[in-house]
Protein backbone atom coordinates (compact mmCIF):
# COMPACT_ATOMS: atom_id res chain seq x y z
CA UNK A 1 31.88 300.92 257.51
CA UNK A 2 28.18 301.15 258.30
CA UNK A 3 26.21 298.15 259.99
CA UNK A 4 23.97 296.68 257.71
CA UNK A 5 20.80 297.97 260.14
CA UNK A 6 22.66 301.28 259.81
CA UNK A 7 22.96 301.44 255.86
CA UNK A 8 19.15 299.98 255.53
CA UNK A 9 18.56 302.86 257.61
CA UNK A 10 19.84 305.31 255.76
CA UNK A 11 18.23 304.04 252.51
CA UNK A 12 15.02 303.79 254.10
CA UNK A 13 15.59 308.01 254.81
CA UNK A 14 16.32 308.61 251.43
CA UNK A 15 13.09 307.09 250.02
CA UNK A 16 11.23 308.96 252.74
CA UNK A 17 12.91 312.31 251.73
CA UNK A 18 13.32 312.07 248.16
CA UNK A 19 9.90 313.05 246.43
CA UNK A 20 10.20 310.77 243.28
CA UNK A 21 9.39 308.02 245.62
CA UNK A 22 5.72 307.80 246.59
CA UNK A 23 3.31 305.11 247.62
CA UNK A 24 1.36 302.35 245.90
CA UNK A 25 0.55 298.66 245.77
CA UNK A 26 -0.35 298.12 242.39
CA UNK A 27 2.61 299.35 241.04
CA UNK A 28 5.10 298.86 244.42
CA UNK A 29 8.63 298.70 243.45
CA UNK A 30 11.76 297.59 244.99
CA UNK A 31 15.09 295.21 244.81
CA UNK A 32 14.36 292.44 246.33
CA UNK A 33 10.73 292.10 245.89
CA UNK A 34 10.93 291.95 241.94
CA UNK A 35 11.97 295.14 241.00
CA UNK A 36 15.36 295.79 239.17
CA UNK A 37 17.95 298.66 240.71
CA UNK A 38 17.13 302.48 238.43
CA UNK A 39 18.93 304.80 241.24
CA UNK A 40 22.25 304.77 242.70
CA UNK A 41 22.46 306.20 246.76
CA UNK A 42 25.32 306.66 247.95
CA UNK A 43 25.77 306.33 251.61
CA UNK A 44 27.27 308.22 254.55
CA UNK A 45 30.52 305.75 254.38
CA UNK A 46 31.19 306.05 250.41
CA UNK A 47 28.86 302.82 249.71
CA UNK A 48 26.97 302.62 246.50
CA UNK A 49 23.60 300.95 246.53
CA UNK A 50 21.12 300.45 243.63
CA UNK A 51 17.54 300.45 244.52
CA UNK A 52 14.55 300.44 242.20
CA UNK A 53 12.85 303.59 240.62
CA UNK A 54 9.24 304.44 241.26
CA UNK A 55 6.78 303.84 244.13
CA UNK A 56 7.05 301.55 247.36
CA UNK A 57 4.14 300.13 249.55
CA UNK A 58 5.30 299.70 253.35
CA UNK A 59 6.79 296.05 252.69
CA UNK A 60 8.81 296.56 249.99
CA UNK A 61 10.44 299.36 250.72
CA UNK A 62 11.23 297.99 254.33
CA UNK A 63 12.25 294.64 252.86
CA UNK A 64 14.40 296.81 250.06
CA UNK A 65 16.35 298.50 252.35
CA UNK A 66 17.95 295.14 253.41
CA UNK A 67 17.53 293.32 250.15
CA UNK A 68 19.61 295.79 248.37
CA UNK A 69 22.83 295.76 250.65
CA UNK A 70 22.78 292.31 249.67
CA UNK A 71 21.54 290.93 252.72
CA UNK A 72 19.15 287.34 252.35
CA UNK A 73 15.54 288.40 253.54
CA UNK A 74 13.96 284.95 252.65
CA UNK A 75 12.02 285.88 249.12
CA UNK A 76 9.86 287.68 251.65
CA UNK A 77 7.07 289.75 249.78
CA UNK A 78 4.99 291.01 251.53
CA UNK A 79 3.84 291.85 255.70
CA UNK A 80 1.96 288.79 255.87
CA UNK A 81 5.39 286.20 255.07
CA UNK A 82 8.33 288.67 256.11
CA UNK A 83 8.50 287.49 259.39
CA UNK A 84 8.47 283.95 258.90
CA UNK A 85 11.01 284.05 255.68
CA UNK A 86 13.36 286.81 257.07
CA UNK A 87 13.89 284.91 260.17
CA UNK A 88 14.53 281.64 258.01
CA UNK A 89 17.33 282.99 256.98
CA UNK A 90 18.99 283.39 259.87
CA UNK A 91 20.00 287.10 259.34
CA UNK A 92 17.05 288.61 261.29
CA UNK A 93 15.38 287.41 264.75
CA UNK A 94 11.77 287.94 265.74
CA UNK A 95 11.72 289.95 269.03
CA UNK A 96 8.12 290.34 271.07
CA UNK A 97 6.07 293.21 270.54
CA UNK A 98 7.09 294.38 273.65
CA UNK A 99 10.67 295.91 272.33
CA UNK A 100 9.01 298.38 270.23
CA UNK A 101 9.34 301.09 272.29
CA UNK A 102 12.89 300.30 273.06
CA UNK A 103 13.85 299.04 269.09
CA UNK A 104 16.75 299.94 267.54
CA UNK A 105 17.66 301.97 263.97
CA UNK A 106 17.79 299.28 261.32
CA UNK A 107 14.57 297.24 263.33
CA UNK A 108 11.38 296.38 261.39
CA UNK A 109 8.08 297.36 263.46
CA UNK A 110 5.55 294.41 262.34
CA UNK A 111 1.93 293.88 261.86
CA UNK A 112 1.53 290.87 260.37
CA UNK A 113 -0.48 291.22 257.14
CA UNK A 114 -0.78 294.83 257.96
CA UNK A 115 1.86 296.96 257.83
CA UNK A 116 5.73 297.38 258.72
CA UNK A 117 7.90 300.31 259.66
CA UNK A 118 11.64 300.73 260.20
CA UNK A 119 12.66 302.61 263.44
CA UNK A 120 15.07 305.16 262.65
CA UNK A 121 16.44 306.04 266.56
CA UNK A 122 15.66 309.28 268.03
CA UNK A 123 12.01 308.34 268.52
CA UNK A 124 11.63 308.33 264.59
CA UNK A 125 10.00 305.55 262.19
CA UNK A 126 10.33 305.44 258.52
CA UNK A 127 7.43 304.46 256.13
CA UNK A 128 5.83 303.97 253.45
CA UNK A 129 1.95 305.43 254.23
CA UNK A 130 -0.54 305.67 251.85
CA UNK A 131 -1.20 307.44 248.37
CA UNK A 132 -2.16 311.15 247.65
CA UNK A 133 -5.83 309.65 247.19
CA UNK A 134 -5.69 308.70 250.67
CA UNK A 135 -6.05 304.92 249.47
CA UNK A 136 -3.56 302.88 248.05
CA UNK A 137 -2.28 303.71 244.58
CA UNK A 138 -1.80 307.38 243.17
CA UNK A 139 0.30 309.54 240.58
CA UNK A 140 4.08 308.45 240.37
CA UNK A 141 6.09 310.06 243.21
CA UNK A 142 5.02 311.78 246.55
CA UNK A 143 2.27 314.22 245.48
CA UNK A 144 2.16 315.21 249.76
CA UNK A 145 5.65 314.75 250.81
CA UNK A 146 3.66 312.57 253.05
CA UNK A 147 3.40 309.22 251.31
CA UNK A 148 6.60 307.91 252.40
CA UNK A 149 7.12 309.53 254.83
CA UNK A 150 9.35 309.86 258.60
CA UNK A 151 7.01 310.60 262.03
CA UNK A 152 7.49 309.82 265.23
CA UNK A 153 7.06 306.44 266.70
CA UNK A 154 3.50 304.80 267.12
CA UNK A 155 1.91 301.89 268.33
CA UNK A 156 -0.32 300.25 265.54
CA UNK A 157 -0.73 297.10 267.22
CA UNK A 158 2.60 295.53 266.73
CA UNK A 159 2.89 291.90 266.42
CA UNK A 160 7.02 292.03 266.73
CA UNK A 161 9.77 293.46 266.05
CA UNK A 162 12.45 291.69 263.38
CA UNK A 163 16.06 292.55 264.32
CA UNK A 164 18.93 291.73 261.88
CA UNK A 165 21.07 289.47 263.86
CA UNK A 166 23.47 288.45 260.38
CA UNK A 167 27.17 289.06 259.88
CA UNK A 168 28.40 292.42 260.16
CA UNK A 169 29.73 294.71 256.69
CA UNK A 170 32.99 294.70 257.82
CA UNK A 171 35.18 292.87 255.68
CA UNK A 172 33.32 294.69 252.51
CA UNK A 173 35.38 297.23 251.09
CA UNK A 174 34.29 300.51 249.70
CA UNK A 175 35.70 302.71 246.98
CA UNK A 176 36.78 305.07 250.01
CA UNK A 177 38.43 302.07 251.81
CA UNK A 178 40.73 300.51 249.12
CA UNK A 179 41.77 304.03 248.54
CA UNK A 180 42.90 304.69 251.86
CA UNK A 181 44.74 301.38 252.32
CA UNK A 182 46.20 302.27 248.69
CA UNK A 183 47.86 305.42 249.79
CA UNK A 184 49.09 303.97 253.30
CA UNK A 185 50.79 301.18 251.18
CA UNK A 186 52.21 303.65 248.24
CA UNK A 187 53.45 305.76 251.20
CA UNK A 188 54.86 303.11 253.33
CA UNK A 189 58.47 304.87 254.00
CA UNK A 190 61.52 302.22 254.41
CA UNK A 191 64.40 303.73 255.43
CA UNK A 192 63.83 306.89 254.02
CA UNK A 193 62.56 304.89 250.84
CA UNK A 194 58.58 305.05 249.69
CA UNK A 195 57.15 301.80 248.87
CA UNK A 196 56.11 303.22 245.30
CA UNK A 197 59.92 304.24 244.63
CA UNK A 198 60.89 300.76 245.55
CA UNK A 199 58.16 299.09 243.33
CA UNK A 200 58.99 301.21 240.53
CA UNK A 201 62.59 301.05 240.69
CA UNK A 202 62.31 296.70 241.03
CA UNK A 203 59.98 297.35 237.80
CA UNK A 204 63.12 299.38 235.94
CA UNK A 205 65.46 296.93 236.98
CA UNK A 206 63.19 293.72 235.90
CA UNK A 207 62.65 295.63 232.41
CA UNK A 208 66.47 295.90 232.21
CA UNK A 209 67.24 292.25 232.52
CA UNK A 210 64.53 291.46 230.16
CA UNK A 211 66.01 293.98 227.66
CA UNK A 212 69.72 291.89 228.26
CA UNK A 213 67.96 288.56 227.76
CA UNK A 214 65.71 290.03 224.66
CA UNK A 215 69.25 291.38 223.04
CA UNK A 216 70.50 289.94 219.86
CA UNK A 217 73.74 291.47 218.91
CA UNK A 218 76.53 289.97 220.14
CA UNK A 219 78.01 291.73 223.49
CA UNK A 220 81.44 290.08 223.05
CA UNK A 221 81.93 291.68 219.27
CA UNK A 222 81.88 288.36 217.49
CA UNK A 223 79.25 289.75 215.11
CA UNK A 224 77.38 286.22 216.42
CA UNK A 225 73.76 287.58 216.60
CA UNK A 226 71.72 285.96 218.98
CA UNK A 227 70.13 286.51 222.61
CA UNK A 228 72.16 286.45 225.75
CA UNK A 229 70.94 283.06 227.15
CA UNK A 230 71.77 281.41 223.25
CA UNK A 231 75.54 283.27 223.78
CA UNK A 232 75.47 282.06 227.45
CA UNK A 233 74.78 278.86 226.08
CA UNK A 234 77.04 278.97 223.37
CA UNK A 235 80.00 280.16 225.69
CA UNK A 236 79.71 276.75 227.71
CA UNK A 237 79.44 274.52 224.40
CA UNK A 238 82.69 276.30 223.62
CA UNK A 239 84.23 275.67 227.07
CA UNK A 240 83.06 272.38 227.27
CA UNK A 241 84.93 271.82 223.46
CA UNK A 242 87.81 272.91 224.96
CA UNK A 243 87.83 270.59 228.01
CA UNK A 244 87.44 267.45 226.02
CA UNK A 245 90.09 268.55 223.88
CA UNK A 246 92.73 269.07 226.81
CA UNK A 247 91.47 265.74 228.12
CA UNK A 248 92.04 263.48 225.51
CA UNK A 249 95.09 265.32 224.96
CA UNK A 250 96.24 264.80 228.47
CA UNK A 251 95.29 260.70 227.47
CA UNK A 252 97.22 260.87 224.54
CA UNK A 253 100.61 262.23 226.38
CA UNK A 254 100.19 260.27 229.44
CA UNK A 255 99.61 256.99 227.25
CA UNK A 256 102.87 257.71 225.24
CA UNK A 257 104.38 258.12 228.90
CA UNK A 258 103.49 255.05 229.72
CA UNK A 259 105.69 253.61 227.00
């Protein structure tokens, strides 16, 4: 199971490798920053994320990457309140600028009301840039294969570096996961028996007793037609008949005994 900085990672790549996703404020785009999920990515670990169609600017696409894994960034919108909402939260801390040079894959380079990028390891930040126009809205999609866009690390003046410090992905389960665990149970051997012989053979056996209790004909060849449990039932009316019968016989001889 990915990390959660590892998965926003990854989505972050996609966008910055994936053409139909270019660069714009006007029409910026992503879950999490109003935008509603048009595109399925599925991760390196079998995860399935939804994240919005269409152009990013830097912030939402860096708050996206989070926001769509489900993680809380705050209602942050924007560089200028990402900081302060992300870390209110609780799920990311605010490093100093000094740790940009050392940040990890998953953190969030910040400029406050400026611009953001997401370090990607190997010396590598993630991006969204700026338009074909070389301003800050173009033609749907990366026109340059530029506009969002991986390059190696930069200083742009930094204010600090947000870290996601929240609870790890681990007890999330993927597709892949409950699979696994699914054929480790079927193929649990017990004494030389698999699990899924033993389920289905307590299945064939509760589906018998039903049938007996279900049955109406009469086993004992009465022609009495009625269910087991009624016959049961009538078997220990009969019994009990019988009983009283001896009994008050019994009272009968034992009075006239007496005499």
């Amino acid at each position: 199971m990915l990390s959660y900085p590892e998965a926003a990672a990854e989505l972050m790549e996609h966008l910055c490798n994936h053409d139909a996703h270019g660069y714009s404020q006007p029409n910026r785009a992503g879950v999490g920053t109003g935008a509603a999920a048009g595109e399925y990515v599925t991760l390196s670990d079998g995860t399935v994320v939804g994240i919005a169609l269409g152009d990013r600017d830097c912030s939402s696409a860096a708050i996206e990457c989070y926001a769509a894994l489900g993680v809380d960034c705050g209602g942050a919108w924007y560089t200028g309140d990402m900081v302060a909402d992300m870390v209110s939260t609780g799920n990311f801390e605010k490093l100093p600028r000094s740790e940009w040079r050392d940040s990890l894959r998953g953190d969030l380079l910040v400029k406050q009301g400026v611009h953001v990028a997401m370090a990607l390891g190997f010396g590598k930040l993630g991006e969204a840039a700026l338009s074909e126009t070389g301003g800050i809205h173009g033609q749907v999609g990366d026109q340059t294969s530029r506009e969002v866009r991986i390059t190696a690390m930069y200083d742009d003046g930094w204010d600090c570096v947000l870290r996601y410090c929240g609870p790890d992905r681990e007890d999330e389960m993927t597709d892949k996961d409950i699979e696994k665990i699914a054929a480790a149970v079927w193929n649990f051997e017990q004494n030389g028996v698999l699990m899924r012989d033993r389920v289905q053979g307590t299945d064939e056996a509760a589906n018998k007793a039903r049938e007996q209790l279900m049955r109406t004909d009469d086993p004992s060849g009465r022609e009495v037609h009625m269910n087991l449990f009624t016959h049961f039932k009538w078997v220990a009316g009969a019994i009990q008949t019988g009983l009283d019968y001896l009994k008050a016989i019994a009272k009968k001889v034992g009075a006239e005994i007496e005499e």
